[in-house]
C-alpha atoms as a PDB file:
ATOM      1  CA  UNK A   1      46.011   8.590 -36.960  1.00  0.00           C
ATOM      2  CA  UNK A   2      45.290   7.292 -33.559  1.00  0.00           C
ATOM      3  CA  UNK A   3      42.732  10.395 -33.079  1.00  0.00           C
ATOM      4  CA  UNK A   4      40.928   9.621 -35.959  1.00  0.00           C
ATOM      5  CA  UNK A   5      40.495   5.748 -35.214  1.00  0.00           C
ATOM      6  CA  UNK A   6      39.380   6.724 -31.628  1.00  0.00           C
ATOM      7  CA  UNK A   7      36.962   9.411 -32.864  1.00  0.00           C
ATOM      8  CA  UNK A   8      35.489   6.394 -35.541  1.00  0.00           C
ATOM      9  CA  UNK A   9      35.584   4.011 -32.673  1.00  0.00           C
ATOM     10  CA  UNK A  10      33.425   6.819 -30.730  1.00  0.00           C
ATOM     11  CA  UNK A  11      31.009   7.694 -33.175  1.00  0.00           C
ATOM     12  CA  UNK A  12      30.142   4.577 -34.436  1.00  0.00           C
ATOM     13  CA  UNK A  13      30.022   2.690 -30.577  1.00  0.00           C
ATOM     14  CA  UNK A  14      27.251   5.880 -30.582  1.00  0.00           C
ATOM     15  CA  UNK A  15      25.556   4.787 -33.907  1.00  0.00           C
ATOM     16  CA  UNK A  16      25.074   1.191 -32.942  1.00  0.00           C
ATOM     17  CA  UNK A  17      24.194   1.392 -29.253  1.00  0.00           C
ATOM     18  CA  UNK A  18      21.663   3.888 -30.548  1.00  0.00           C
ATOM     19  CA  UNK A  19      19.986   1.639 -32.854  1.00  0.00           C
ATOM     20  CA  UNK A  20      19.959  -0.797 -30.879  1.00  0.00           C
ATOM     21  CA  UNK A  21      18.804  -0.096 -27.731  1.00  0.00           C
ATOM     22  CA  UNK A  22      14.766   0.345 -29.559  1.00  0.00           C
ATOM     23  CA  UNK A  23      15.066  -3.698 -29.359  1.00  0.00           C
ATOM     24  CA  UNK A  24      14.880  -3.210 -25.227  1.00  0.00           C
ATOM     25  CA  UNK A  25      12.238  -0.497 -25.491  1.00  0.00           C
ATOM     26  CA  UNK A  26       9.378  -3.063 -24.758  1.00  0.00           C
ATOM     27  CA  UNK A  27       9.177  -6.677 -23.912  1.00  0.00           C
ATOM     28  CA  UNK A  28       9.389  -9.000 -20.727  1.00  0.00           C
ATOM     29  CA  UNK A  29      13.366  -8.934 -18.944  1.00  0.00           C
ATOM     30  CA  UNK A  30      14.950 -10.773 -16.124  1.00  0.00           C
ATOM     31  CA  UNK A  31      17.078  -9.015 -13.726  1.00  0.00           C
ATOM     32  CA  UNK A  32      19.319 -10.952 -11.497  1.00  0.00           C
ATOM     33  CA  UNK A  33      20.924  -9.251  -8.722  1.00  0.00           C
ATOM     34  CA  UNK A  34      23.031 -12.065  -7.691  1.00  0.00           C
ATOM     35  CA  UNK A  35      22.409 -11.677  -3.998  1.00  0.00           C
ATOM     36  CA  UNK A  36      19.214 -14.355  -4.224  1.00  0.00           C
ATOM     37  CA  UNK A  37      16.527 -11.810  -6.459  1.00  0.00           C
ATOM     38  CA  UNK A  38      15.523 -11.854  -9.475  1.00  0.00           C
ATOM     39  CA  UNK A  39      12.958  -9.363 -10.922  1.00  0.00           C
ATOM     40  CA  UNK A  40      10.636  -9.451 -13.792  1.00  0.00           C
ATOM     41  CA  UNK A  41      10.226  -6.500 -15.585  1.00  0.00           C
ATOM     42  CA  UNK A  42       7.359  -5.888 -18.374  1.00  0.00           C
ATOM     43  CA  UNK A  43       7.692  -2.959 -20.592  1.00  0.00           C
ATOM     44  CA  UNK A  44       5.291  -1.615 -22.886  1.00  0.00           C
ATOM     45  CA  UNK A  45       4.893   1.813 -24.620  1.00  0.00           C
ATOM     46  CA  UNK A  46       3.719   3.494 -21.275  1.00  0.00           C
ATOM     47  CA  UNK A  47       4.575   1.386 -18.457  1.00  0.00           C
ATOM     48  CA  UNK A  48       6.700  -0.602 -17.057  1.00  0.00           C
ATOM     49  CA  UNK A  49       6.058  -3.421 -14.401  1.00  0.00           C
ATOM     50  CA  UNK A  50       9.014  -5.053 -11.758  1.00  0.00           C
ATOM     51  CA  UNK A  51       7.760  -8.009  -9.932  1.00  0.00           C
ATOM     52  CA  UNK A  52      10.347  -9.080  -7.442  1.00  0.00           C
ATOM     53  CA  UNK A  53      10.684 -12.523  -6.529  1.00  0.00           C
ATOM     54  CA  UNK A  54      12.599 -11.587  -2.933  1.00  0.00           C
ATOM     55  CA  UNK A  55       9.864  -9.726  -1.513  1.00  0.00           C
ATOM     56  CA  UNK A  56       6.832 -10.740  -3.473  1.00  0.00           C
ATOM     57  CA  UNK A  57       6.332  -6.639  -4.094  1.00  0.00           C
ATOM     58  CA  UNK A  58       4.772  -5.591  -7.909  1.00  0.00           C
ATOM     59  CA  UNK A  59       5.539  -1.832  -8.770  1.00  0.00           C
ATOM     60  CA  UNK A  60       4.396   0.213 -11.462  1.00  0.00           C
ATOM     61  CA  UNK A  61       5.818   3.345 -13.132  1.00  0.00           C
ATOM     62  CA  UNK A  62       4.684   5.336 -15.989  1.00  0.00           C
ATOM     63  CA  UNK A  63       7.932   5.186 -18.398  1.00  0.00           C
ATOM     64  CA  UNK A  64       8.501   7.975 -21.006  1.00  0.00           C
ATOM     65  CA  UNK A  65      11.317   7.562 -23.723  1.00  0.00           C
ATOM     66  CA  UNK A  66      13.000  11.104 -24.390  1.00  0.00           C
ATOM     67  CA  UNK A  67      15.106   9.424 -27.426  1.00  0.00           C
ATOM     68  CA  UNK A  68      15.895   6.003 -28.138  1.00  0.00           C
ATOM     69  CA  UNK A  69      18.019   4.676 -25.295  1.00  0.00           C
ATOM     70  CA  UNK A  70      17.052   7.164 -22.392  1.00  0.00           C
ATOM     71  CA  UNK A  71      13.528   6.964 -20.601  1.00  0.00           C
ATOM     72  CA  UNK A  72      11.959   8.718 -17.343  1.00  0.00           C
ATOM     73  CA  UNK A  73      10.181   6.316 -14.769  1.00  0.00           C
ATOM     74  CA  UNK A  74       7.568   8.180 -12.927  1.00  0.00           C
ATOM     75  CA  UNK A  75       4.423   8.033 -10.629  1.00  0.00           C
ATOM     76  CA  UNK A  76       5.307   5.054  -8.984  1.00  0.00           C
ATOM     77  CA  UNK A  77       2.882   3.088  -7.113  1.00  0.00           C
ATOM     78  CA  UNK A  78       2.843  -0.287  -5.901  1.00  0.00           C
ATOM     79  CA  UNK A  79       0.123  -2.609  -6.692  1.00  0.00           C
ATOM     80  CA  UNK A  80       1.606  -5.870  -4.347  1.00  0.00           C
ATOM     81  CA  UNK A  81       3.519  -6.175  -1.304  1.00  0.00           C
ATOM     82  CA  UNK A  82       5.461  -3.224   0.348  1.00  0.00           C
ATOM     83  CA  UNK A  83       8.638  -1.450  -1.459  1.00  0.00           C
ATOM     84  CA  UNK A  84      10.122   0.673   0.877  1.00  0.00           C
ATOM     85  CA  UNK A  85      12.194   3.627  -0.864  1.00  0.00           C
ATOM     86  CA  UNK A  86      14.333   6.231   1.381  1.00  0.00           C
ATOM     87  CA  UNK A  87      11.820   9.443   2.494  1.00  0.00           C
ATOM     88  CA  UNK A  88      13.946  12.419   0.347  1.00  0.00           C
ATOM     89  CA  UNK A  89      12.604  10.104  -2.966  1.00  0.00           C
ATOM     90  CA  UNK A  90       9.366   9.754  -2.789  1.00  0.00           C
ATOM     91  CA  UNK A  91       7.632  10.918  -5.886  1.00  0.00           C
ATOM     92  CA  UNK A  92      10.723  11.560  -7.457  1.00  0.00           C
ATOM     93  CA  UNK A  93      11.334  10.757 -11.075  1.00  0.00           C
ATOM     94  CA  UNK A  94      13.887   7.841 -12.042  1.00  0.00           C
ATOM     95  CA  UNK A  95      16.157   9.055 -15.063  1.00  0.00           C
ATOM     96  CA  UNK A  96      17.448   5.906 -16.640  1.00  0.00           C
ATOM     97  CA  UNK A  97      19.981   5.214 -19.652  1.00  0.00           C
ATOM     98  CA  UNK A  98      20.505   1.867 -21.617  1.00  0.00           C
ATOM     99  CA  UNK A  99      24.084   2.236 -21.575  1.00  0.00           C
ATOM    100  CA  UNK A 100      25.308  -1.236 -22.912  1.00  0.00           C
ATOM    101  CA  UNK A 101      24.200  -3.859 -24.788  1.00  0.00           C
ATOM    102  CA  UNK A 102      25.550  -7.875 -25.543  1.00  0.00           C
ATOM    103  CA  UNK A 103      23.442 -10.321 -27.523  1.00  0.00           C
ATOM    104  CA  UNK A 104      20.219 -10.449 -25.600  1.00  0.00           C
ATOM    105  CA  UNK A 105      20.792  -8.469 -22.002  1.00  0.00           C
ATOM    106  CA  UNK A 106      21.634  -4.435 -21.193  1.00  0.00           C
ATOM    107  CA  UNK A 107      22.876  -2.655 -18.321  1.00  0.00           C
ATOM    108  CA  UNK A 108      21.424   0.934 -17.780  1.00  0.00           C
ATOM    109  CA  UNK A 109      22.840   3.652 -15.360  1.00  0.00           C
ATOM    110  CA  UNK A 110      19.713   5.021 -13.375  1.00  0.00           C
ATOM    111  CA  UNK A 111      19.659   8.760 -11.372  1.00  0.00           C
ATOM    112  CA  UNK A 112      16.595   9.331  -8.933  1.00  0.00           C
ATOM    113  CA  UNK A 113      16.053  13.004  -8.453  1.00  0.00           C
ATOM    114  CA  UNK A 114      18.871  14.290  -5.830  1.00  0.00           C
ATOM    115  CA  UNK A 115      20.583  10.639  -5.584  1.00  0.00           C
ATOM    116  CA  UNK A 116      23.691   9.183  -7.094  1.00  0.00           C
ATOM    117  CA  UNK A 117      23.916   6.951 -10.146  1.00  0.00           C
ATOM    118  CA  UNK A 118      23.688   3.496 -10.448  1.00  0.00           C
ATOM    119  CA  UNK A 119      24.130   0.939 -13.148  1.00  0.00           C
ATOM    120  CA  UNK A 120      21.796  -2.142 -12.632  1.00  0.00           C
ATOM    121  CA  UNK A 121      23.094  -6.103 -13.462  1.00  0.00           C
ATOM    122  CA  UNK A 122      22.752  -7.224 -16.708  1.00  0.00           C
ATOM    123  CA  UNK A 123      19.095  -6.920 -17.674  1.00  0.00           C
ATOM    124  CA  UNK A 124      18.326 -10.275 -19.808  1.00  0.00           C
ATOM    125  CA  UNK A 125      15.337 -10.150 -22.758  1.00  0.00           C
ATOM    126  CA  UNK A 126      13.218 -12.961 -22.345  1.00  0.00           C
ATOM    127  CA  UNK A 127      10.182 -12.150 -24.302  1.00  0.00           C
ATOM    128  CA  UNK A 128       8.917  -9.890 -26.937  1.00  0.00           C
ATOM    129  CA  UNK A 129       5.328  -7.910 -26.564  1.00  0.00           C
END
């Protein structure tokens, strides 16, 4: 009995996080790092745009959805300011996952190319495209 609940539990965690996560395809988010930055992030279809507030920098990446809640981030180039990322990932791809989801903000686990994973702050909506 207990296998069967968990295995429900599973499958239908899968089902809704699935569905949802199309709601934080595109839009305008807020990310809060709690050490003094917050980021805006603009998403649309084909790109997405992170303007940080702590160093004034504006990057943008090409995004690509491979199913509802997983995307690539690629060809990054910064329009503003200077983001500095470490030598080995430069051109490197960002693999990122949506990989929870309460009320109005998501967290998503991120992989550069050769790097570990991280999961980012909640990432709050604040505005649909």
């Amino acid at each position: 009995m207990i296998k069967i609940s968990f295995i429900y539990l599973a499958l239908t965690s899968l089902i809704y996080t699935s569905y949802d996560c199309k709601e934080f395809q595109q839009g305008t988010f807020k990310l809060d790092d709690h050490n003094g930055h917050v980021s805006i992030i603009v998403r649309d279809a084909n790109k997405q745009i992170e303007t940080n507030d702590g160093n004034g920098s504006v990057v943008e990446y090409k995004i690509k959805w491979s199913d509802d809640c997983n995307y690539i981030l690629s060809d990054r180039k910064v329009i503003k300011g200077e983001y500095k990322i470490p030598p080995q990932f430069i051109g490197k791809n960002l693999h990122c996952k949506i990989n929870r989801i309460e009320g109005n903000t998501h967290t998503v686990i991120c992989k550069m190319e050769g790097g570990p994973e991280v999961e980012t702050p909640p990432i709050e909506k604040i505005d649909t495209i």
